[in-house]
C-alpha atoms as a PDB file:
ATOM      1  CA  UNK A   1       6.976 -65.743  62.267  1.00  0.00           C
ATOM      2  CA  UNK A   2       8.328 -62.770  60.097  1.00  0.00           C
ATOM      3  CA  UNK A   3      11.845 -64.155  59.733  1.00  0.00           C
ATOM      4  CA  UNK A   4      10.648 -67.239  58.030  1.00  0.00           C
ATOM      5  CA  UNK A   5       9.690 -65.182  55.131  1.00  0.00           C
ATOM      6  CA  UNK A   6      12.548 -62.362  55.523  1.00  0.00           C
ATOM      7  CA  UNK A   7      15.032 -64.238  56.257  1.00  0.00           C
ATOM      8  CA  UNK A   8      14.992 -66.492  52.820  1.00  0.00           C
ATOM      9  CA  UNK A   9      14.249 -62.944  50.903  1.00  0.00           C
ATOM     10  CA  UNK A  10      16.884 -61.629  52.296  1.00  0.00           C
ATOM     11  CA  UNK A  11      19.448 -64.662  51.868  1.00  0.00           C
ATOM     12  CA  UNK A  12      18.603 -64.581  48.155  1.00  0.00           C
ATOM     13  CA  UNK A  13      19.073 -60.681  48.058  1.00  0.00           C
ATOM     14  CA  UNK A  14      22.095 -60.882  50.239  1.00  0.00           C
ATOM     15  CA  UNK A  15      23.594 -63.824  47.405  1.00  0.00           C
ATOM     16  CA  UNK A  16      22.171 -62.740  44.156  1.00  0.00           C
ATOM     17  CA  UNK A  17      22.706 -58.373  44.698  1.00  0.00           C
ATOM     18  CA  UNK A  18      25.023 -57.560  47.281  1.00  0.00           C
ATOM     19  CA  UNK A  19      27.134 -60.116  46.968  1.00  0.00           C
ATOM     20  CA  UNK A  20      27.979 -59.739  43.295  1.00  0.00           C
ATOM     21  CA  UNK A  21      27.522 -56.003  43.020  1.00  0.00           C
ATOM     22  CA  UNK A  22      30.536 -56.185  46.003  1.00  0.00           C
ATOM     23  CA  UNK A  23      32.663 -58.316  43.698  1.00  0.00           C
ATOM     24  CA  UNK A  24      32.252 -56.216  40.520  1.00  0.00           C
ATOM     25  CA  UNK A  25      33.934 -53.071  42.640  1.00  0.00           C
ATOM     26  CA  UNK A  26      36.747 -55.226  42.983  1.00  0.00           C
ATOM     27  CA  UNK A  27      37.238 -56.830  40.039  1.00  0.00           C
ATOM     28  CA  UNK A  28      37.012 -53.189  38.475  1.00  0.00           C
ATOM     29  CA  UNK A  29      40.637 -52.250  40.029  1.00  0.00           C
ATOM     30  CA  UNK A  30      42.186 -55.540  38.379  1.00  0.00           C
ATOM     31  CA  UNK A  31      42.709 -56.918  35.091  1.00  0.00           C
ATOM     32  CA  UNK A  32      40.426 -59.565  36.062  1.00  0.00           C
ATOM     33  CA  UNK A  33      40.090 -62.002  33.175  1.00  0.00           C
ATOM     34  CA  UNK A  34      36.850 -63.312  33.272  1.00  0.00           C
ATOM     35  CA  UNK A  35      37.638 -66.517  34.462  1.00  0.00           C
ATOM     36  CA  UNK A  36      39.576 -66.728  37.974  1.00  0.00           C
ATOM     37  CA  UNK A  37      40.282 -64.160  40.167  1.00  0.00           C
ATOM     38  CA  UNK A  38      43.606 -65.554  41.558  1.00  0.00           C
ATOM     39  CA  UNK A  39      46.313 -63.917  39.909  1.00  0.00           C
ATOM     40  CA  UNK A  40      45.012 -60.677  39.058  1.00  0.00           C
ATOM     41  CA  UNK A  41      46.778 -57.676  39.263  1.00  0.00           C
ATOM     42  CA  UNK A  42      45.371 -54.777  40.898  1.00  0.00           C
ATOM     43  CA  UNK A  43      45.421 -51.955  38.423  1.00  0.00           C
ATOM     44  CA  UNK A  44      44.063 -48.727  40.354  1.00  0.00           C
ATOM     45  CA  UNK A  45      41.781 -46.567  38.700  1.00  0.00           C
ATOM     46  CA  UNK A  46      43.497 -47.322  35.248  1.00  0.00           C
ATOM     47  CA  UNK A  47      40.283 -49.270  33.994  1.00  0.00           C
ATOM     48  CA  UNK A  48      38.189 -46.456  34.955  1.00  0.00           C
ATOM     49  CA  UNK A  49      40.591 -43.799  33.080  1.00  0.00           C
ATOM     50  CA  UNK A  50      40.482 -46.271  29.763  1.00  0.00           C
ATOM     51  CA  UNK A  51      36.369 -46.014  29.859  1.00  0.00           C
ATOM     52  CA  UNK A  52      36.525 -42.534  29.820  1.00  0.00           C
ATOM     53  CA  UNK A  53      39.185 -42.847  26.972  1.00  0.00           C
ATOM     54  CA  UNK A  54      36.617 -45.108  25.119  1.00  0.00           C
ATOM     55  CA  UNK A  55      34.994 -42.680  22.344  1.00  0.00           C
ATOM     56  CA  UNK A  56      32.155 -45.556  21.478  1.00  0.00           C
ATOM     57  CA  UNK A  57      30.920 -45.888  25.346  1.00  0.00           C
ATOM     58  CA  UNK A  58      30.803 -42.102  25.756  1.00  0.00           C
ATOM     59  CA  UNK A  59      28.920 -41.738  22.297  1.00  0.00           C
ATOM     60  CA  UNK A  60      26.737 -44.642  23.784  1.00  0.00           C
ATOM     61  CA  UNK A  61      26.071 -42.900  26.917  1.00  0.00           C
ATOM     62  CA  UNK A  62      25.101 -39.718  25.136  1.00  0.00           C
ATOM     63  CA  UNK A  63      22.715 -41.755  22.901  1.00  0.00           C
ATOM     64  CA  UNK A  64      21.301 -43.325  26.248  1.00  0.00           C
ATOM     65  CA  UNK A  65      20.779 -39.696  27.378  1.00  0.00           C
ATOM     66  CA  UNK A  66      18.744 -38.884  24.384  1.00  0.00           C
ATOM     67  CA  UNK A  67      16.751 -42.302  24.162  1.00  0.00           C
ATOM     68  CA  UNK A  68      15.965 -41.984  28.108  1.00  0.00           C
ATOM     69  CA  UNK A  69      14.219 -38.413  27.551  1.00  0.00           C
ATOM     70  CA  UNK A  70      12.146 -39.523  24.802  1.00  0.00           C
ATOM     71  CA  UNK A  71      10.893 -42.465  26.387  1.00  0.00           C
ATOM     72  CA  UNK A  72      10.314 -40.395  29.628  1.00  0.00           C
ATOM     73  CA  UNK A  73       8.270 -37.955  27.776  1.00  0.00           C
ATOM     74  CA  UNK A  74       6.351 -40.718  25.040  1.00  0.00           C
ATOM     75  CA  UNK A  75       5.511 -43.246  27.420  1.00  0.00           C
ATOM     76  CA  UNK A  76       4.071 -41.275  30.148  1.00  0.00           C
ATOM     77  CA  UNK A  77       1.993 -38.907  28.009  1.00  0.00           C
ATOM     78  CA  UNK A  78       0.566 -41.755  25.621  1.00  0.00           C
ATOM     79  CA  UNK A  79       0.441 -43.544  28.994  1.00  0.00           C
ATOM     80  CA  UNK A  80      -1.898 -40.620  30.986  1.00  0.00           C
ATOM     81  CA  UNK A  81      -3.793 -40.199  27.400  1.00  0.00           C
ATOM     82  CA  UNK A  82      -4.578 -43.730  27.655  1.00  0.00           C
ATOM     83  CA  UNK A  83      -5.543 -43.929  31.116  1.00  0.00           C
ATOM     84  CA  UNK A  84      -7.524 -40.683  30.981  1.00  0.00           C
ATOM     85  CA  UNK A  85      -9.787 -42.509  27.851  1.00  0.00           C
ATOM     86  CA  UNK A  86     -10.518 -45.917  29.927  1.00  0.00           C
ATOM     87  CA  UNK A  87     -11.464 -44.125  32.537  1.00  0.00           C
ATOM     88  CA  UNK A  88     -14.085 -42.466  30.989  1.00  0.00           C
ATOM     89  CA  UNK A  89     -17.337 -43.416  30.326  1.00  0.00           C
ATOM     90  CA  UNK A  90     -16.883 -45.603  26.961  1.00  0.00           C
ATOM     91  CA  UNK A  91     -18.376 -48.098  26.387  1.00  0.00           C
ATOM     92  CA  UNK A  92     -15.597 -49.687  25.209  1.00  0.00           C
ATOM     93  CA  UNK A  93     -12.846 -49.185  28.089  1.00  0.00           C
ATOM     94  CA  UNK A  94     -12.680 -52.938  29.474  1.00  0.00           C
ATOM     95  CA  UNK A  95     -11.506 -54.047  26.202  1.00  0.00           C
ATOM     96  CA  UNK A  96      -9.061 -50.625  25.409  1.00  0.00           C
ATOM     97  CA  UNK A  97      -7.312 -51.291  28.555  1.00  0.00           C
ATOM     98  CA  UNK A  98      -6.475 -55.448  27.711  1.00  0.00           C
ATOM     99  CA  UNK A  99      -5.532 -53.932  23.818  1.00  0.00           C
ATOM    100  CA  UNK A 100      -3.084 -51.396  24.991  1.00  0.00           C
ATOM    101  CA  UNK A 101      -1.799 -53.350  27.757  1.00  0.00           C
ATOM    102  CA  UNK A 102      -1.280 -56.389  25.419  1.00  0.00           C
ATOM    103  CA  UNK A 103       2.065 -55.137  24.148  1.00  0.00           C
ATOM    104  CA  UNK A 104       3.759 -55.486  27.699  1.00  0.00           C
ATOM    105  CA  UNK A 105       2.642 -58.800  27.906  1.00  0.00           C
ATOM    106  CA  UNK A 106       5.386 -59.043  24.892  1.00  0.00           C
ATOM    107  CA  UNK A 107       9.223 -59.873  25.351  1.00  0.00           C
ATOM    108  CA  UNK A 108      11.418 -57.464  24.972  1.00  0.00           C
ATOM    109  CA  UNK A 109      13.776 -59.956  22.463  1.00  0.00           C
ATOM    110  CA  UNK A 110       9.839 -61.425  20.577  1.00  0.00           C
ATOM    111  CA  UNK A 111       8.455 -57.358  20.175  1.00  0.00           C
ATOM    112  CA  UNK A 112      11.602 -56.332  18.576  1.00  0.00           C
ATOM    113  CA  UNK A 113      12.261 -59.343  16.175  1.00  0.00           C
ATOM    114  CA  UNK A 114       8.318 -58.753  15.181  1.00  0.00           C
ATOM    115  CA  UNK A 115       8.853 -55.001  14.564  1.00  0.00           C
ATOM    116  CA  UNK A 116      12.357 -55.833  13.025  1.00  0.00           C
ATOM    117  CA  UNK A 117      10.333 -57.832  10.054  1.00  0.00           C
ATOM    118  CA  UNK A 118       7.399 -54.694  10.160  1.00  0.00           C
ATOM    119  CA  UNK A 119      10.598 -52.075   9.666  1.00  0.00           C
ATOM    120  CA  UNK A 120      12.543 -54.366   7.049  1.00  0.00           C
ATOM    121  CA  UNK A 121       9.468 -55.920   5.023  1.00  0.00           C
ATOM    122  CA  UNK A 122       6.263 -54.742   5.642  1.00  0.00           C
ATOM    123  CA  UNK A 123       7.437 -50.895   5.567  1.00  0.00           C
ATOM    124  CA  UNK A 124       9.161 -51.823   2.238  1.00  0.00           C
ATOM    125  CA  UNK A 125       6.509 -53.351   0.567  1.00  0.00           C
ATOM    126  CA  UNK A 126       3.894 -50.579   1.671  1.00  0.00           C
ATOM    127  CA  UNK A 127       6.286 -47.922   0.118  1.00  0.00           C
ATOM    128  CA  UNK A 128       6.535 -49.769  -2.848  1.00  0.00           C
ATOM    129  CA  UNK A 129       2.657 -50.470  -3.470  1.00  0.00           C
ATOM    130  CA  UNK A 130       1.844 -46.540  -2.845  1.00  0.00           C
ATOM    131  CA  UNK A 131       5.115 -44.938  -4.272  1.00  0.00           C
ATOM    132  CA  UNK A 132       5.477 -43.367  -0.932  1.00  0.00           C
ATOM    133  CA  UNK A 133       9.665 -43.832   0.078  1.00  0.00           C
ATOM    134  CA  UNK A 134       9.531 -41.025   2.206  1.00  0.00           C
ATOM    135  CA  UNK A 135       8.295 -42.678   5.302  1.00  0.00           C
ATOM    136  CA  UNK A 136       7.521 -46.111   4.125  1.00  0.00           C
ATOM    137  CA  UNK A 137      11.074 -47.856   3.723  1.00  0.00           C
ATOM    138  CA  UNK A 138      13.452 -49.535   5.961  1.00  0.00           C
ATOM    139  CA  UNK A 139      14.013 -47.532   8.923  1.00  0.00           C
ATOM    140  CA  UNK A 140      16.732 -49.735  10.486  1.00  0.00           C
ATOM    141  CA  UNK A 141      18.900 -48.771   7.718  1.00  0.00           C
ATOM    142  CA  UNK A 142      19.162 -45.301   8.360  1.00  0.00           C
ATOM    143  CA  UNK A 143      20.796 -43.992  11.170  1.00  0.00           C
ATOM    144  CA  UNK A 144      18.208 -41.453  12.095  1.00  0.00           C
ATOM    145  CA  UNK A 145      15.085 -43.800  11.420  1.00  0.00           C
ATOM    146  CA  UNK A 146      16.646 -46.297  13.515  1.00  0.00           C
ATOM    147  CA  UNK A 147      17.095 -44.761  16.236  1.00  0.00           C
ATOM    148  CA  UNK A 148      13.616 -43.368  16.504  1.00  0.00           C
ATOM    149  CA  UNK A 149      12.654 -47.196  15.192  1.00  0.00           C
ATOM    150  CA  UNK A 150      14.118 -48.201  19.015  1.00  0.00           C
ATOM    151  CA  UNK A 151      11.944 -44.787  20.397  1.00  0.00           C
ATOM    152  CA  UNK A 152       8.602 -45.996  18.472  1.00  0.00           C
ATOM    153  CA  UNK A 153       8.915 -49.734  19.858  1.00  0.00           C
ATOM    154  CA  UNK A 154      10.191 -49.155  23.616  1.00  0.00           C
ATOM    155  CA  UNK A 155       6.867 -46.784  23.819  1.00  0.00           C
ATOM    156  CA  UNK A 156       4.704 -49.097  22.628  1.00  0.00           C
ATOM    157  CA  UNK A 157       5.999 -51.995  24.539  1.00  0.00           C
ATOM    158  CA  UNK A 158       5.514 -49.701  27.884  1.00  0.00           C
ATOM    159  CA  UNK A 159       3.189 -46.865  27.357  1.00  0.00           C
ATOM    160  CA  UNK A 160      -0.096 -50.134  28.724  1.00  0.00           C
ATOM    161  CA  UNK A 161       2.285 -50.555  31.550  1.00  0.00           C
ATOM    162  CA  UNK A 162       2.518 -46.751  32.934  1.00  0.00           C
ATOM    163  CA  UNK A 163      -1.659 -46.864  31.691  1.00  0.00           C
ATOM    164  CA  UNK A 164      -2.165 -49.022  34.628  1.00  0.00           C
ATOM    165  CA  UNK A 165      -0.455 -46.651  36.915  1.00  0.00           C
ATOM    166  CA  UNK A 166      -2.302 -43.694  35.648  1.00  0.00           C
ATOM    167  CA  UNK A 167      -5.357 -45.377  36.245  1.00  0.00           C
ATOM    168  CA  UNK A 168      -5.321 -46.080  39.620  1.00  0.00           C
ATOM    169  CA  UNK A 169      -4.551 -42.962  40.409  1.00  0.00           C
ATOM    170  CA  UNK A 170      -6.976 -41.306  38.575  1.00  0.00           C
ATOM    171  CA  UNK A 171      -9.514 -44.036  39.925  1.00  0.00           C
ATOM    172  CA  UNK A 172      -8.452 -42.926  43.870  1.00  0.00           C
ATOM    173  CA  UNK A 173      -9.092 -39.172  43.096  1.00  0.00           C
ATOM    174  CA  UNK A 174     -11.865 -38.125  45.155  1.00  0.00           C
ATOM    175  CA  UNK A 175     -15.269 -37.519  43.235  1.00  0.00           C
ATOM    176  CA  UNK A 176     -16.501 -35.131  45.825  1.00  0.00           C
ATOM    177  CA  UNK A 177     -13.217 -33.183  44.669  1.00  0.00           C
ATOM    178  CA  UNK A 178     -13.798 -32.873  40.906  1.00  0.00           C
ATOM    179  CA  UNK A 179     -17.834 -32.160  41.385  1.00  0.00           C
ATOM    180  CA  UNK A 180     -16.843 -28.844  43.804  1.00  0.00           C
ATOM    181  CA  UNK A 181     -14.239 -28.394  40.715  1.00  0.00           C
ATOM    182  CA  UNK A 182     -17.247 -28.709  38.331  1.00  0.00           C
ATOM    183  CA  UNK A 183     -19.661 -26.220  40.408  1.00  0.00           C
ATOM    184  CA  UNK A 184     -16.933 -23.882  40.540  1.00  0.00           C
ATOM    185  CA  UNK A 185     -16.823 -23.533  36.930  1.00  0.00           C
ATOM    186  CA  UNK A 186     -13.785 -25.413  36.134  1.00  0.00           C
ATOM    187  CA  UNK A 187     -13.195 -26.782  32.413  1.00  0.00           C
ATOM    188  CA  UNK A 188     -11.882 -29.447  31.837  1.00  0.00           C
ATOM    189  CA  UNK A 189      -8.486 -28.653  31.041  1.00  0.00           C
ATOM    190  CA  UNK A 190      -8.596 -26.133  34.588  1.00  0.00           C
ATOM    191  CA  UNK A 191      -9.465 -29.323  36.320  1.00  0.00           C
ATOM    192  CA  UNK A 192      -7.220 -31.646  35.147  1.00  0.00           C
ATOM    193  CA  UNK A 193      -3.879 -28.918  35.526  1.00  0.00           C
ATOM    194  CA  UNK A 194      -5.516 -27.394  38.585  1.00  0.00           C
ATOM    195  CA  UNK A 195      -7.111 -30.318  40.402  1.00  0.00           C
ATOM    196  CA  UNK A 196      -6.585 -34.151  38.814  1.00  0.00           C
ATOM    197  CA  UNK A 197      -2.439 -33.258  37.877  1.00  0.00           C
ATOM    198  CA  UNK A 198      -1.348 -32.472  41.414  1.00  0.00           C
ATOM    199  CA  UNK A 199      -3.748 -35.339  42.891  1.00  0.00           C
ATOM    200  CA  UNK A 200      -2.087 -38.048  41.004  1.00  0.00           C
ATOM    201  CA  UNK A 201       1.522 -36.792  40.926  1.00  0.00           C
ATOM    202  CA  UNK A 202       2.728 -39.837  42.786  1.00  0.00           C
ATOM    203  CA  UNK A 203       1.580 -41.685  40.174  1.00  0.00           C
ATOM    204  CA  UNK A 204       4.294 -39.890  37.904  1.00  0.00           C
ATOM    205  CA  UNK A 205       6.789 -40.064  40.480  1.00  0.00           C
ATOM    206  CA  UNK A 206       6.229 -44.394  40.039  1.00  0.00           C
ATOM    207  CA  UNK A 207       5.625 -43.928  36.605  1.00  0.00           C
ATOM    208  CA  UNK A 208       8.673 -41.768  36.030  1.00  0.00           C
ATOM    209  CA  UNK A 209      11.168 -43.511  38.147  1.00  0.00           C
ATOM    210  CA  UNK A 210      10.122 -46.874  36.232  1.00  0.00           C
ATOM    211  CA  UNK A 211      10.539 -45.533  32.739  1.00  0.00           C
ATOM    212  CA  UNK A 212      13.725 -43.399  33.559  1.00  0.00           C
ATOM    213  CA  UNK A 213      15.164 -46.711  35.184  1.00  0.00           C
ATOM    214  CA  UNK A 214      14.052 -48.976  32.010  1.00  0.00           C
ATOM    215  CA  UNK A 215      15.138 -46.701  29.479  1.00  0.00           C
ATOM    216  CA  UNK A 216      18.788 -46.602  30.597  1.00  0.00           C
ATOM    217  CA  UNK A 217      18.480 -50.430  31.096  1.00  0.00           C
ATOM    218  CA  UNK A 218      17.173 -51.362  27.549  1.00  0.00           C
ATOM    219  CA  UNK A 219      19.170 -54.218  26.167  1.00  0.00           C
ATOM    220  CA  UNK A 220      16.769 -56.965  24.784  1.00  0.00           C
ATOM    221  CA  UNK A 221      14.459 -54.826  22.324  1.00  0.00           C
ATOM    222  CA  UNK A 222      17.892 -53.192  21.342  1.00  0.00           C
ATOM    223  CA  UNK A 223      19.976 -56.144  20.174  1.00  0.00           C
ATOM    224  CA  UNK A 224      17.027 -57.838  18.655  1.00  0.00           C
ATOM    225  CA  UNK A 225      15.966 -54.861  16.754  1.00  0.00           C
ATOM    226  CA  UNK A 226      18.826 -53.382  15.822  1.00  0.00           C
ATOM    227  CA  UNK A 227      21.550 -55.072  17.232  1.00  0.00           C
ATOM    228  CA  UNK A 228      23.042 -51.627  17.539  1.00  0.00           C
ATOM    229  CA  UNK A 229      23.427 -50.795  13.965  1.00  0.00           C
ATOM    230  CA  UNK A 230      23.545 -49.315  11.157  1.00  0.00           C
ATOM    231  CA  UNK A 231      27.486 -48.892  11.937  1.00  0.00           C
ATOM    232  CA  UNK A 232      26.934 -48.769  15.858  1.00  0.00           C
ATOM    233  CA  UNK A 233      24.485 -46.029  15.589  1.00  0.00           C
ATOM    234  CA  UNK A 234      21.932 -47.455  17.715  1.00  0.00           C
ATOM    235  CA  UNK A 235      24.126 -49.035  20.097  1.00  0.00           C
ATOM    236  CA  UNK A 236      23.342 -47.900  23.861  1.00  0.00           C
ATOM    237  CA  UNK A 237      24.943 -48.501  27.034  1.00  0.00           C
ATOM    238  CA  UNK A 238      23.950 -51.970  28.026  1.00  0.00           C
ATOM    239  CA  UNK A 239      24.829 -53.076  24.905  1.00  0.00           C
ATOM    240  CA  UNK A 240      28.420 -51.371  24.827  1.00  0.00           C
ATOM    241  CA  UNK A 241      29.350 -52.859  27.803  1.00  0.00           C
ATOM    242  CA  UNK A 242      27.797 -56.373  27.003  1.00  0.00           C
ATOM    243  CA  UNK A 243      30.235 -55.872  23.808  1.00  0.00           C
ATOM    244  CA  UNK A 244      33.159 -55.315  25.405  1.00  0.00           C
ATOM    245  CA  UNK A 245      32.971 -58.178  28.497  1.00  0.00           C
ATOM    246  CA  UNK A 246      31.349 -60.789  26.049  1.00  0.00           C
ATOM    247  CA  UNK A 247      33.064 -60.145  22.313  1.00  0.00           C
ATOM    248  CA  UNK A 248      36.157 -58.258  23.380  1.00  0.00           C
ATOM    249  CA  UNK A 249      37.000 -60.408  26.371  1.00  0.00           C
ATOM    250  CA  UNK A 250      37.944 -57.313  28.426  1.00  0.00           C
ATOM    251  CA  UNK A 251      35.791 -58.026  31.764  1.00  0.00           C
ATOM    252  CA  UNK A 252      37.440 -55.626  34.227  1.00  0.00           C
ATOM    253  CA  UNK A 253      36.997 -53.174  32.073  1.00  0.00           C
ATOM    254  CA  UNK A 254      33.054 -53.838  31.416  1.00  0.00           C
ATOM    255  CA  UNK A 255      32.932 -54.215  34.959  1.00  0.00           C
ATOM    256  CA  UNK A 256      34.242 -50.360  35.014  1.00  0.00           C
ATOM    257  CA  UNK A 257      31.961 -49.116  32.843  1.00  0.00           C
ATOM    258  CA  UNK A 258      28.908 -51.036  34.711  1.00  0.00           C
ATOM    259  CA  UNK A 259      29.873 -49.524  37.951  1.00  0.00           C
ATOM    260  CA  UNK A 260      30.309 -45.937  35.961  1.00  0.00           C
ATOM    261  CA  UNK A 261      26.822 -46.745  34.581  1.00  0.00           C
ATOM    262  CA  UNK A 262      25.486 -47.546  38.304  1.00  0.00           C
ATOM    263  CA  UNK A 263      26.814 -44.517  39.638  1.00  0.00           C
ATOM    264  CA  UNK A 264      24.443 -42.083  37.098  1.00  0.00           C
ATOM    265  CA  UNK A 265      21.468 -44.309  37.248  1.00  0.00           C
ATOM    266  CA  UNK A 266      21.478 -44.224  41.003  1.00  0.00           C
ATOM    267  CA  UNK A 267      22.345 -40.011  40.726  1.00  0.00           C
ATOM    268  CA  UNK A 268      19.648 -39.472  37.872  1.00  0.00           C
ATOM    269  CA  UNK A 269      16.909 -41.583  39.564  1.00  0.00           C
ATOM    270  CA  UNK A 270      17.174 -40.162  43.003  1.00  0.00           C
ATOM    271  CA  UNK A 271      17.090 -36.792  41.863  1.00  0.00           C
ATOM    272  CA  UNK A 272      14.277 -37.753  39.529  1.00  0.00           C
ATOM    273  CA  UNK A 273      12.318 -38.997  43.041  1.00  0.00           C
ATOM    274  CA  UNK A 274      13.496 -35.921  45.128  1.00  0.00           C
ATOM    275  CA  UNK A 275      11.849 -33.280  42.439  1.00  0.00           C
ATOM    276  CA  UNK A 276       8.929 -35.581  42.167  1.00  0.00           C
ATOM    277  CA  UNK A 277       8.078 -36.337  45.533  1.00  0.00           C
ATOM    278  CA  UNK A 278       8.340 -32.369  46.603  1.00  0.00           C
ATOM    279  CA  UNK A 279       5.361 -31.935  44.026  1.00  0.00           C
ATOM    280  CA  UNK A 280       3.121 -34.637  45.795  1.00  0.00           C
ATOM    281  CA  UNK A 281       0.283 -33.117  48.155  1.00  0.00           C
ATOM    282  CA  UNK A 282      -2.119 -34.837  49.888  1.00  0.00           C
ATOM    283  CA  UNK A 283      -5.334 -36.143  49.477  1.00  0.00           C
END
């Protein structure tokens, strides 16, 4: 009775994962064309030498770097902030937790074109009408602003998402736990660091993994926000190697640079899980 529902899970996984993921390897050591694989040449590790020759993928993969530890640290402490209010006793928490949830609910290609217009028009006109240029002007024109444009969107889009997380943890912490905290004298800052933080750590070890993994995936709020400009400022990862299958027709060598890419997610996330997982106690 379980292999009729493994067995099609698995076919698909098997077809749509393995399968392909094999195939990329090898079309990495050819000059695969993009089209058919007959009459490639295998090439050796020469594709993988000309990524690490390619200036604008290793400036990409540094701007990954930086855009991954923002959003690691953004999301999950508006995301605990969050979940720490609607889990209090306002009155109001039903409806918080639908508002700042609402913005996941968004596509990633829909929330950037709308915050596009809010960074190219609204900001403008708000500068204009209170003389203030400082902060109020076109951020995706600047390649500093824009990049923390990207930042300011991707933690919006996910800081409901991680909220949810946070909650149920906090909402499976014992309450016999935090009223021996409270008749022990504990603040509330003692009992959240002391108590409430370890309790819910694998809550951060979901929540961290997630945002790590999505933040070093981010295409679709990237291309339609900034599209990687001004002047390929803003362009990360996914999008560099998108660039060079799709508009420079060199698909072995994207194939490279997705394995390369692979490789450090897979590194970086494990070793994320490892130092997480040792923090986890038991309730």
């Amino acid at each position: 009775m379980a292999a009729a529902f493994i067995v099609p899970s698995l076919f698909i996984f098997i077809n749509v994962v393995i399968i392909p993921f094999v195939m990329g390897i090898v079309y990495s050591f050819t000059d695969w064309d993009g089209f058919k694989f007959a009459g490639s040449n295998f090439v050796g590790f020469d594709n993988y030498v000309r990524v690490f020759q390619d200036s604008d993928f290793l400036t990409s993969f540094g701007l990954t770097f930086k855009y991954a530890v923002c959003m690691i640290i953004l999301v999950n402490v508006i995301g605990l902030s969050l979940a720490m209010l609607v889990t209090s006793k306002i009155k109001s928490r039903n409806l918080l937790r639908s508002i700042y949830f609402l913005p996941n609910l968004i596509g990633g290609l829909i929330l950037g074109f709308i915050w596009k217009f809010v960074f190219t028009k609204f900001f403008v006109q708000v500068g204009e009408v209170m003389g203030n240029s400082s902060i109020f002007f076109n951020w995706l024109d600047d390649p500093t602003a824009s990049f923390w444009a990207l930042v300011f969107v991707g933690t919006w889009q996910m800081a409901g998402y991680v909220m949810i997380i946070y909650i149920a943890a906090i909402q499976g912490v014992s309450d016999e736990v935090l009223e021996a905290a409270d008749m022990d004298g504990a603040g509330g800052w003692m009992r959240f660091r002391k108590i409430m933080f370890p309790l819910i750590m694998p809550a951060f070890t979901i929540s961290l993994f997630l945002t790590l993994s999505n933040a070093f995936k981010q295409y679709d709020t990237n291309i339609s926000l900034t599209n990687g400009g001004p002047y390929g400022t803003t362009e990360l990862v996914a999008m560099n190697i998108f660039k060079t299958a799709f508009s420079m027709n060199q698909y072995a060598l994207a194939q490279s640079k997705a394995i390369i890419f692979f490789l450090v997610i897979l590194v970086v996330t494990v070793t994320q899980v490892v130092i997480s997982k040792k923090r986890e106690v038991e309730q």
